[in-house]
C-alpha atoms as a PDB file:
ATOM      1  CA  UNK A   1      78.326 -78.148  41.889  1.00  0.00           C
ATOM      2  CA  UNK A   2      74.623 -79.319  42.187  1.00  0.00           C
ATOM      3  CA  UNK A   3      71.729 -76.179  41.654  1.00  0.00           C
ATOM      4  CA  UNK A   4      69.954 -77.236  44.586  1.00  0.00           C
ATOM      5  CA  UNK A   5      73.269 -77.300  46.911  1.00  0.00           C
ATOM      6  CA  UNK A   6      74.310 -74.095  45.910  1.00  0.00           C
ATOM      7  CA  UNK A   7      70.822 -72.640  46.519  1.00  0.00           C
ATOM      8  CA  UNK A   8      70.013 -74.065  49.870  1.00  0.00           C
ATOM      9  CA  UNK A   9      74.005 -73.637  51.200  1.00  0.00           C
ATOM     10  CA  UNK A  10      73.521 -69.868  50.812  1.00  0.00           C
ATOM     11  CA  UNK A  11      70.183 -69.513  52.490  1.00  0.00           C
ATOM     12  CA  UNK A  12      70.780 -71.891  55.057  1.00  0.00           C
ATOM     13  CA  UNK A  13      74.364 -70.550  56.262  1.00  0.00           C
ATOM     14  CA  UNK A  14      72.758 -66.841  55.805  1.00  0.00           C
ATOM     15  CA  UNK A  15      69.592 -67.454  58.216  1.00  0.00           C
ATOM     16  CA  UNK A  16      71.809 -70.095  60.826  1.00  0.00           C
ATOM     17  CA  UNK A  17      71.573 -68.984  64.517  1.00  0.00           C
ATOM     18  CA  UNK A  18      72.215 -71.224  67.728  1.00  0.00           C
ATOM     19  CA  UNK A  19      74.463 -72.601  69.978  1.00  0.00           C
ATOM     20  CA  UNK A  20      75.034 -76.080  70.582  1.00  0.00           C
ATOM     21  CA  UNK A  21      75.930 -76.841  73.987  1.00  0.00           C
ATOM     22  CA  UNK A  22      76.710 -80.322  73.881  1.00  0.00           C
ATOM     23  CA  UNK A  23      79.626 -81.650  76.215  1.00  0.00           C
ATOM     24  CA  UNK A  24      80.101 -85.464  74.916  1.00  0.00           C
ATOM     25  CA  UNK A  25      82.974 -86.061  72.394  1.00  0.00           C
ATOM     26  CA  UNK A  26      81.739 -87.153  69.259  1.00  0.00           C
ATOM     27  CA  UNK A  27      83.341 -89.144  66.984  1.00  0.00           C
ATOM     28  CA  UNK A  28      84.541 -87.324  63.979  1.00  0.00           C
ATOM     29  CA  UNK A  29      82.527 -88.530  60.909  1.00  0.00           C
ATOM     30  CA  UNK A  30      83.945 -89.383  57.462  1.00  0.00           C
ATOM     31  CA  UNK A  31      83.258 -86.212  55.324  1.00  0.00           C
ATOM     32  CA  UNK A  32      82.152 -86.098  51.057  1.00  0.00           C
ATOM     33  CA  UNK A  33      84.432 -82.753  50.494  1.00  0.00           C
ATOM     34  CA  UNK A  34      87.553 -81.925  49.828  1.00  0.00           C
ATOM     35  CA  UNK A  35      90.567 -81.533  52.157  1.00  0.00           C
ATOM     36  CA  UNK A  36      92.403 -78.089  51.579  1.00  0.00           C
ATOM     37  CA  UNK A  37      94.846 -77.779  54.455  1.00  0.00           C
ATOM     38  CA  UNK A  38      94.773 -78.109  57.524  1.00  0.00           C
ATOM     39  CA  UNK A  39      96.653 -76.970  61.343  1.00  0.00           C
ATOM     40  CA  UNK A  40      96.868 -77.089  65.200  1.00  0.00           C
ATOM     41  CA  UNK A  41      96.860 -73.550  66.929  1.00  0.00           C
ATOM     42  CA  UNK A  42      96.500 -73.867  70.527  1.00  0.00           C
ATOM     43  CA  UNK A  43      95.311 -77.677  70.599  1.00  0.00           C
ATOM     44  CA  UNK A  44      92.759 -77.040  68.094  1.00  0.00           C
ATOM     45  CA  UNK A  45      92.910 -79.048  64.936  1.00  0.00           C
ATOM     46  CA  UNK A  46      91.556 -76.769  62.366  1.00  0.00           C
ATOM     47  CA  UNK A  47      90.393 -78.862  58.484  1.00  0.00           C
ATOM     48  CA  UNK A  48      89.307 -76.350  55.711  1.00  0.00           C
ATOM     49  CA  UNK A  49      87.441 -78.296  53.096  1.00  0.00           C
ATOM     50  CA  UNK A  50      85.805 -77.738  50.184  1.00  0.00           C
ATOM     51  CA  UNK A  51      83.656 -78.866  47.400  1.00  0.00           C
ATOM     52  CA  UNK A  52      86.561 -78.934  45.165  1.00  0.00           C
ATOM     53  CA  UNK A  53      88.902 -76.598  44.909  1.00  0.00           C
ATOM     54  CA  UNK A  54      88.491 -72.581  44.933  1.00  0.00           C
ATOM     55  CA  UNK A  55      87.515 -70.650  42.265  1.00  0.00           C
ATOM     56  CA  UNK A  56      86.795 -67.249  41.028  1.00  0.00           C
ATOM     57  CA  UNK A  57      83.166 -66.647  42.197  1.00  0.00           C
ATOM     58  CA  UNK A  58      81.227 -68.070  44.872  1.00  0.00           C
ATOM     59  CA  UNK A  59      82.729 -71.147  47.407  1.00  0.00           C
ATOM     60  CA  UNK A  60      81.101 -72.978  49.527  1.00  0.00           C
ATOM     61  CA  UNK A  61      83.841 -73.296  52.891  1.00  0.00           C
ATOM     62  CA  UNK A  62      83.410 -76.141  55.157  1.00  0.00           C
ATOM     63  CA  UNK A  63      85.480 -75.827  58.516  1.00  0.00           C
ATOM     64  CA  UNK A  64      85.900 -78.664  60.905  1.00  0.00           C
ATOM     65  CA  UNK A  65      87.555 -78.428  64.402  1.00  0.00           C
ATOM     66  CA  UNK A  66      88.778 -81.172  66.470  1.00  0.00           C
ATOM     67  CA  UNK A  67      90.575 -81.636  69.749  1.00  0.00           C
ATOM     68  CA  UNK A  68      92.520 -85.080  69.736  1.00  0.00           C
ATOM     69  CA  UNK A  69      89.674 -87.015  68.323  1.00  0.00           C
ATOM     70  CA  UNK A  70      86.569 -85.292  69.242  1.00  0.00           C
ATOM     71  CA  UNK A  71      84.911 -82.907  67.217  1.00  0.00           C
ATOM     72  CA  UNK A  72      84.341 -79.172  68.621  1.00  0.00           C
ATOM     73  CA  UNK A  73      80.583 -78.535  67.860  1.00  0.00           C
ATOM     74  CA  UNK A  74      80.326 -75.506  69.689  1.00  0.00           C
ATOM     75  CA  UNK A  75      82.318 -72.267  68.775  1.00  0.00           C
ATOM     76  CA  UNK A  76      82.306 -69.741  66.609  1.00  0.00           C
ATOM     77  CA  UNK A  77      84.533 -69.513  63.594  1.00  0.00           C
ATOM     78  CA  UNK A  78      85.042 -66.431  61.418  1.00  0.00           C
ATOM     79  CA  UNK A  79      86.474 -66.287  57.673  1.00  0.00           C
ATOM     80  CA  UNK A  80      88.593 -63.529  56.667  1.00  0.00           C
ATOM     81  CA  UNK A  81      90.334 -63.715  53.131  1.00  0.00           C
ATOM     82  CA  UNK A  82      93.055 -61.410  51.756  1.00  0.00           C
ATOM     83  CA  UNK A  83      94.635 -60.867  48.507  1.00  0.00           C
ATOM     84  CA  UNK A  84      98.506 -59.514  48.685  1.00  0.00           C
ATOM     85  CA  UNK A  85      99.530 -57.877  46.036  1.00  0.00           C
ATOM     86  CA  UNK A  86     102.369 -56.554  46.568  1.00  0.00           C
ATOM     87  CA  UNK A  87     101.959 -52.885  46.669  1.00  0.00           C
ATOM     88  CA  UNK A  88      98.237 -53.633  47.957  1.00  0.00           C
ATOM     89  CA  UNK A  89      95.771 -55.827  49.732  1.00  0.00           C
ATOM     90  CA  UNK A  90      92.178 -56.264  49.752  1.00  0.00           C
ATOM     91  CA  UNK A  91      89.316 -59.043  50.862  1.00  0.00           C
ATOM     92  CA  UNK A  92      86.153 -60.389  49.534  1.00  0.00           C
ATOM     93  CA  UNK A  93      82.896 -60.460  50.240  1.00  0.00           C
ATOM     94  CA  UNK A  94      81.788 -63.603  52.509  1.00  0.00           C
ATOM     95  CA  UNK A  95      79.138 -65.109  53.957  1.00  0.00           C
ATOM     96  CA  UNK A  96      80.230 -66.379  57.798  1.00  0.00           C
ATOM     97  CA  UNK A  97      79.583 -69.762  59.045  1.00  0.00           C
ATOM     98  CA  UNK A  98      76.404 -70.152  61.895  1.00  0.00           C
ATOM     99  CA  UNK A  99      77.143 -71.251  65.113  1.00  0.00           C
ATOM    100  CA  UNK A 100      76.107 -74.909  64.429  1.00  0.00           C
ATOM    101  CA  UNK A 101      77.997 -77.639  62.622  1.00  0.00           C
ATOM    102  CA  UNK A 102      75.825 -79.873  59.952  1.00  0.00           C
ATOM    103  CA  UNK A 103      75.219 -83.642  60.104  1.00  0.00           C
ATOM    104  CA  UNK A 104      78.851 -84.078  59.306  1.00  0.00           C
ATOM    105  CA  UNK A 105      80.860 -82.003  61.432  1.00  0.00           C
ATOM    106  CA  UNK A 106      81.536 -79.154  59.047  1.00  0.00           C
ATOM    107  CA  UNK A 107      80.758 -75.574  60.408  1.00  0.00           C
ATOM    108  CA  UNK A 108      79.591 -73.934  56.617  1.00  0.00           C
ATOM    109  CA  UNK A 109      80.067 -70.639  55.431  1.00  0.00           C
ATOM    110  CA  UNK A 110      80.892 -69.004  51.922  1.00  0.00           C
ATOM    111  CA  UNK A 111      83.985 -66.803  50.480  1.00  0.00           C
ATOM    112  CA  UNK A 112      82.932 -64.724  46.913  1.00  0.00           C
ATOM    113  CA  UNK A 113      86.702 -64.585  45.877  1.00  0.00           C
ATOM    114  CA  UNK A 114      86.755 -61.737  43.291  1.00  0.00           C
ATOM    115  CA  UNK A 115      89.721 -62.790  41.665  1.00  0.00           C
ATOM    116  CA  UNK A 116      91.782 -65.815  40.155  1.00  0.00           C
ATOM    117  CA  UNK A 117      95.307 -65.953  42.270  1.00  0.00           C
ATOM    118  CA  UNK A 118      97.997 -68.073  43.756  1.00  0.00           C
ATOM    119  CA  UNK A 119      98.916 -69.414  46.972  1.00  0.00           C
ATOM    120  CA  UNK A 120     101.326 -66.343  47.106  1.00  0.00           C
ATOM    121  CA  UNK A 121      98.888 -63.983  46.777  1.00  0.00           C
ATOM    122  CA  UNK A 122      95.664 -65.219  48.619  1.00  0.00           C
ATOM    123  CA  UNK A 123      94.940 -66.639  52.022  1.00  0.00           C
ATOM    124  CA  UNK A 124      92.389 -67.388  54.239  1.00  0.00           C
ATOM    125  CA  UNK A 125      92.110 -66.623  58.112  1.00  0.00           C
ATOM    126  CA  UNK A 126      89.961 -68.924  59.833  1.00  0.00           C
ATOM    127  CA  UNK A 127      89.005 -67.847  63.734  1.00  0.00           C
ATOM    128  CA  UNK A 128      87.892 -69.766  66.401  1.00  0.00           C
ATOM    129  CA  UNK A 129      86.490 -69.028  69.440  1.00  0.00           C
ATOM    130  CA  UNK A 130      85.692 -72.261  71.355  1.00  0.00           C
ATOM    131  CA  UNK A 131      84.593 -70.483  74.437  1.00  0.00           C
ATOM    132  CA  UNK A 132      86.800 -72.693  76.723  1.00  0.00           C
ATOM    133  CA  UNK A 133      90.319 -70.604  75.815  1.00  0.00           C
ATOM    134  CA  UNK A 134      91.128 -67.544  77.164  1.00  0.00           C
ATOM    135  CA  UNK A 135      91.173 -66.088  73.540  1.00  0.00           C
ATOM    136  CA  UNK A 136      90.313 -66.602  69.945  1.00  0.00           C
ATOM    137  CA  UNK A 137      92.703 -68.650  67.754  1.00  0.00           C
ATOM    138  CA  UNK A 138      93.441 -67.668  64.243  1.00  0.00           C
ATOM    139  CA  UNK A 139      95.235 -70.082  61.449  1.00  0.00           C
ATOM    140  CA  UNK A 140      96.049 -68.652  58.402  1.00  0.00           C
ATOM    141  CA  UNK A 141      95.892 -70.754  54.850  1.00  0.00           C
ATOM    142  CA  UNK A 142      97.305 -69.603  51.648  1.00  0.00           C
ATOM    143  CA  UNK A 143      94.960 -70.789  48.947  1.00  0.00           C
ATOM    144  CA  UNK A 144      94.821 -70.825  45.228  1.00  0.00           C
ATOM    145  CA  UNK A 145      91.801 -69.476  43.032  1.00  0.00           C
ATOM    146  CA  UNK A 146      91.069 -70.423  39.462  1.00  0.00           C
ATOM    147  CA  UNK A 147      90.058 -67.999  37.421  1.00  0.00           C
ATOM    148  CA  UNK A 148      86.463 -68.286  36.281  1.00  0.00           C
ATOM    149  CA  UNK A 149      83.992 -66.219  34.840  1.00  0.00           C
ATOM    150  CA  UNK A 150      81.266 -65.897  37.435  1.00  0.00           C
ATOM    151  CA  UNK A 151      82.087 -62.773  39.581  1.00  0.00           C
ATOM    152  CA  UNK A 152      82.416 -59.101  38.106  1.00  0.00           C
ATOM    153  CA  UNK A 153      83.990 -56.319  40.066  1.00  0.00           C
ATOM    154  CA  UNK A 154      82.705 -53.269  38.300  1.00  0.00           C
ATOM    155  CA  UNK A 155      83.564 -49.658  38.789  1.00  0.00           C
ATOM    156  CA  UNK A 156      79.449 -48.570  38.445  1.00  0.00           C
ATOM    157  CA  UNK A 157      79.015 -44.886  39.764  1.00  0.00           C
ATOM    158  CA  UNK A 158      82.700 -43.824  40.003  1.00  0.00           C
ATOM    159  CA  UNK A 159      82.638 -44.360  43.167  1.00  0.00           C
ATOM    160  CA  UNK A 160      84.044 -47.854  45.055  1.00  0.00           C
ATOM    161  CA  UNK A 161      82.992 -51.169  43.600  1.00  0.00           C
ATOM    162  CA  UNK A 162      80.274 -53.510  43.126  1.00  0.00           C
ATOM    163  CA  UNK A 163      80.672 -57.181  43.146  1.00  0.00           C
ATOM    164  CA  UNK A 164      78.122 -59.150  41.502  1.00  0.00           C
ATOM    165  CA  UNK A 165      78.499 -63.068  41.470  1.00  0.00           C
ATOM    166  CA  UNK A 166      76.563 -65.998  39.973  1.00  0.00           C
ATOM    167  CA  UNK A 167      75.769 -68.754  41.846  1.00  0.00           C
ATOM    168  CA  UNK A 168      77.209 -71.970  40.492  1.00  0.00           C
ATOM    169  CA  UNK A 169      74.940 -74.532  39.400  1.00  0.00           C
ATOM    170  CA  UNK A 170      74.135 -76.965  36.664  1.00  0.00           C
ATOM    171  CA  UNK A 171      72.440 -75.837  33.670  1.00  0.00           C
ATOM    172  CA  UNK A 172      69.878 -77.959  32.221  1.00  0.00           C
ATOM    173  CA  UNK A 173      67.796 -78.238  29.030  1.00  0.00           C
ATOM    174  CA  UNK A 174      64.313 -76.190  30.058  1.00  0.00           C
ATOM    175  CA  UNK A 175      63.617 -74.095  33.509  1.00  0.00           C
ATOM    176  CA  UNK A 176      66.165 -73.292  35.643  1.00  0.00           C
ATOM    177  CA  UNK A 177      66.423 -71.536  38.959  1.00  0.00           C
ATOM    178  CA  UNK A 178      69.192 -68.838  39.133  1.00  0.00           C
ATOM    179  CA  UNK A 179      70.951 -66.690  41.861  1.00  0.00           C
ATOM    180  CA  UNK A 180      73.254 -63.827  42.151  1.00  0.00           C
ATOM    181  CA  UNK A 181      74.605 -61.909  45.010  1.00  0.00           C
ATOM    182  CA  UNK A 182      75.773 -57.990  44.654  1.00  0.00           C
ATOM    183  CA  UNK A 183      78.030 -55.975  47.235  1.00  0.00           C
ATOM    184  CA  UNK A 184      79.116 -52.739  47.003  1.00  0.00           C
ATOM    185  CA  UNK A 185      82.792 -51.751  48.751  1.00  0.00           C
ATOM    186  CA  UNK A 186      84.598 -48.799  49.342  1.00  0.00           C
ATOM    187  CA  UNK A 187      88.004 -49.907  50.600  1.00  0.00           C
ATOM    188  CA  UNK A 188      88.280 -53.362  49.512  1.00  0.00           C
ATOM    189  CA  UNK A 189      87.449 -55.168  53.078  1.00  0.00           C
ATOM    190  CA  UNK A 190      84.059 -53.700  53.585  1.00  0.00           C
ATOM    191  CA  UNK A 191      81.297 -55.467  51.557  1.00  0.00           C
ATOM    192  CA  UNK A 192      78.297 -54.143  52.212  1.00  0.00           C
ATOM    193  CA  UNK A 193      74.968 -56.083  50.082  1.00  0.00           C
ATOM    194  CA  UNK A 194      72.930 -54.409  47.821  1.00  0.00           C
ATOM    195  CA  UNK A 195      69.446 -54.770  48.368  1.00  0.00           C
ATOM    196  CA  UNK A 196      67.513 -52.076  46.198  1.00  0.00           C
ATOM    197  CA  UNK A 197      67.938 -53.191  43.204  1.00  0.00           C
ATOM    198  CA  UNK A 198      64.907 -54.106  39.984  1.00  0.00           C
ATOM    199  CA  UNK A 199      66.818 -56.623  37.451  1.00  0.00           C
ATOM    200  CA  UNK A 200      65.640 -57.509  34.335  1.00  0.00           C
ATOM    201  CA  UNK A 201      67.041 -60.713  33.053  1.00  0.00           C
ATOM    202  CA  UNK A 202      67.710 -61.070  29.239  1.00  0.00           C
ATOM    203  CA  UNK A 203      68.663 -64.776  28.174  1.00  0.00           C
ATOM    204  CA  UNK A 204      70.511 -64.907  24.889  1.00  0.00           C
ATOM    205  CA  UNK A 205      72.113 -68.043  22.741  1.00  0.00           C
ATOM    206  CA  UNK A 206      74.420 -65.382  20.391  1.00  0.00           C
ATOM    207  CA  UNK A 207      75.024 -68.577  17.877  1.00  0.00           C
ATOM    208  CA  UNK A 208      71.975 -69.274  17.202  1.00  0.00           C
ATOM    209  CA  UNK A 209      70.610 -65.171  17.630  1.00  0.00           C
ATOM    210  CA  UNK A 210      67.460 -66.073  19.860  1.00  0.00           C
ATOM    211  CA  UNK A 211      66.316 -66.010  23.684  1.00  0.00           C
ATOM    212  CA  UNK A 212      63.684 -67.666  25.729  1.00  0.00           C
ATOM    213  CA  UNK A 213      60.509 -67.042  26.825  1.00  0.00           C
ATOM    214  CA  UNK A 214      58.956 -67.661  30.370  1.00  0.00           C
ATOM    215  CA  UNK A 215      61.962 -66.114  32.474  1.00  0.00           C
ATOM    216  CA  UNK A 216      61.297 -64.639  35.886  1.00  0.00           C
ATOM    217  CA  UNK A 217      63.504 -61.534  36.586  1.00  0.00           C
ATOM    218  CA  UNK A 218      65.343 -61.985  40.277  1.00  0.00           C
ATOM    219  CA  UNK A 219      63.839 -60.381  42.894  1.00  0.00           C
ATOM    220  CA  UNK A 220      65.440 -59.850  46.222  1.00  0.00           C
ATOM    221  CA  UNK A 221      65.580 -62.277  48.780  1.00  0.00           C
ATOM    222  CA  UNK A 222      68.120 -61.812  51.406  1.00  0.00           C
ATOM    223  CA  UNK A 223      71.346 -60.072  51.815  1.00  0.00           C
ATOM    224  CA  UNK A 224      72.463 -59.475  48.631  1.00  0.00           C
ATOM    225  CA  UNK A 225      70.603 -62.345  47.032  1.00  0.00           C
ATOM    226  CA  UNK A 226      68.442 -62.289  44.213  1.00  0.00           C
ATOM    227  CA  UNK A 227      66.739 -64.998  42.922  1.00  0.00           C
ATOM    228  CA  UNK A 228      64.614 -65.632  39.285  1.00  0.00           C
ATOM    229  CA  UNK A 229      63.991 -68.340  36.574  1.00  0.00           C
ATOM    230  CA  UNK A 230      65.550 -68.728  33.173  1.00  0.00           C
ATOM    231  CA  UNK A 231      64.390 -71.068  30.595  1.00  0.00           C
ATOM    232  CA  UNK A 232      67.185 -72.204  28.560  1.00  0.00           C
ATOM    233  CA  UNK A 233      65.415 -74.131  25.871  1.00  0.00           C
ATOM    234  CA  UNK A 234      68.818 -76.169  24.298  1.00  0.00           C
ATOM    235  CA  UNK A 235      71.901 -77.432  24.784  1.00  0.00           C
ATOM    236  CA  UNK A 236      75.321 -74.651  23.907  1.00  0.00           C
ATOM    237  CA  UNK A 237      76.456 -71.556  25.320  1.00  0.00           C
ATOM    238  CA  UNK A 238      74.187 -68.816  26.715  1.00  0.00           C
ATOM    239  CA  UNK A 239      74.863 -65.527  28.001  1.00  0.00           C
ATOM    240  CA  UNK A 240      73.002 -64.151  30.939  1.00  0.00           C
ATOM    241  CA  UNK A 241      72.595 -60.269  30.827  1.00  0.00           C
ATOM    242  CA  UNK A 242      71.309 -58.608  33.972  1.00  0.00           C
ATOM    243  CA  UNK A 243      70.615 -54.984  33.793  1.00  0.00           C
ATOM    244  CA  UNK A 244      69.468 -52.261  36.022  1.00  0.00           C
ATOM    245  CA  UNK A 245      68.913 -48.668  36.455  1.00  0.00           C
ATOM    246  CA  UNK A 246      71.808 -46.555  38.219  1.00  0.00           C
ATOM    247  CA  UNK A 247      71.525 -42.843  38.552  1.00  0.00           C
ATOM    248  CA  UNK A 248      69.276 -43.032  35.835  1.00  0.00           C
ATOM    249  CA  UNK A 249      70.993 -44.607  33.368  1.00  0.00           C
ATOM    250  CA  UNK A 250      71.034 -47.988  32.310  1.00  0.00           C
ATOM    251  CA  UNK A 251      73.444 -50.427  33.808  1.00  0.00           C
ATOM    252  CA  UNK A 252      74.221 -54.060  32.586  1.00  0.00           C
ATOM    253  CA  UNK A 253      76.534 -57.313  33.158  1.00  0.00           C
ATOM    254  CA  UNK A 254      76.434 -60.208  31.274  1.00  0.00           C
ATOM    255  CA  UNK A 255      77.491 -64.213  32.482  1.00  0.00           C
ATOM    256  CA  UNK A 256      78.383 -67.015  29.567  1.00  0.00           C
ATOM    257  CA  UNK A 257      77.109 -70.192  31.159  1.00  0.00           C
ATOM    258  CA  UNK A 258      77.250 -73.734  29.188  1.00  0.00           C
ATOM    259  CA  UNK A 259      74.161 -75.718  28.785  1.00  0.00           C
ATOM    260  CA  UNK A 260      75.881 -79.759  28.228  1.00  0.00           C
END
């Protein structure tokens, strides 16, 4: 997944507002992603697509919603993922798609799943209100998540948990632009962002024993978001530490990332 789509997604889908209120069918237009799965509920055709496939982490979601031919370009859809596990069930943070569609089609929003899992175990509810039926319709896809290494669910003050994700991206040889998202939950389906934090960012290549100079700690941005530099001056694995104060102690999490 491309730096600069992963950056711009996220903002983009986090500061979307609007309502389009156009009436003419439009033609539905061939689409770059991925088909998932897809269903009818109440005359609605509902497409879940994404980049790839899901992983562990961060996810772009692209929804798409047709009647017969014509694509529905104004409605509002709502994600809502759970994780059955038997003898419990919990979500994930997400970020929820705007109320207009992009070029293609595709209403886009974002699912942080914090957890690899099958088709048995995770699902996603999508929810659409096209503001012509008397109510909302929900479909309901089970999905599978690879496991990856990008989001840690951390037990930090003894109290709930705190999500913290990397962004995907592609590393590159020299200065790179880097994001990370942290929510804090207390029951598993509440994820609220964290917003007061001061990271330091500590690049390290542990085969070769050295770090970089020129980083830029993250700062935050918007709802969760924090965004910095790190120079990754060759090729090989890296580890990304990110620490922080908490209750006056000191707090960190570290990332392995590949540089090809």
């Amino acid at each position: 997944m491309k730096s600069i789509l992963a950056s711009f997604l996220l903002l983009a889908t986090l500061l979307i507002t609007g309502c389009d209120t156009t009436s003419n069918p439009v033609t539905p237009e061939p689409t770059s992603k991925t088909l998932i799965s897809s269903a009818v509920v109440d005359g609605i055709t509902v497409e879940l697509y994404a980049d790839k496939g899901f992983v562990a982490g961060y996810n772009p979601v692209y929804i798409k919603l047709l009647r017969g031919t014509a694509v529905i370009k104004d409605a509002r859809v709502s994600l809502n993922p759970i994780m059955d596990m038997g003898m419990m069930k919990h979500s994930c943070p997400t970020v929820q798609p705007g109320e207009d569609p992009n070029a293609e089609g595709l209403f886009v929003g974002a699912v942080i799943y914090t957890m690899a899992g099958t088709p048995d175990e995770w699902s996603l509810a999508i929810t659409v209100d096209d503001g012509i039926s008397d109510t909302a319709s929900t479909t309901t896809f089970p999905v599978a998540v690879v496991a990856s290494s990008a989001v840690k669910s951390i037990k930090i003050d003894g109290q709930g948990k705190t999500i913290i994700t990397l962004m995907p991206r592609s590393w590159i040889v020299g200065m790179n632009d880097l994001q990370f998202m942290v929510h804090t939950t207390m029951d598993g389906f509440t994820f609220i962002p964290k917003t007061d934090l001061v990271p330091k960012l500590t690049p390290t290549m542990p085969s070769m024993g050295h770090g970089s100079n020129g980083n830029v700690d993250p700062v935050h941005k918007l709802n969760g978001v924090y965004t910095g530099k790190v120079n990754l001056t060759m090729t090989g694995n890296w580890d990304l530490e990110f620490g922080w104060m908490v209750n006056d102690s000191p707090f960190k999490v570290n990332f392995p990332i590949l540089v090809p």
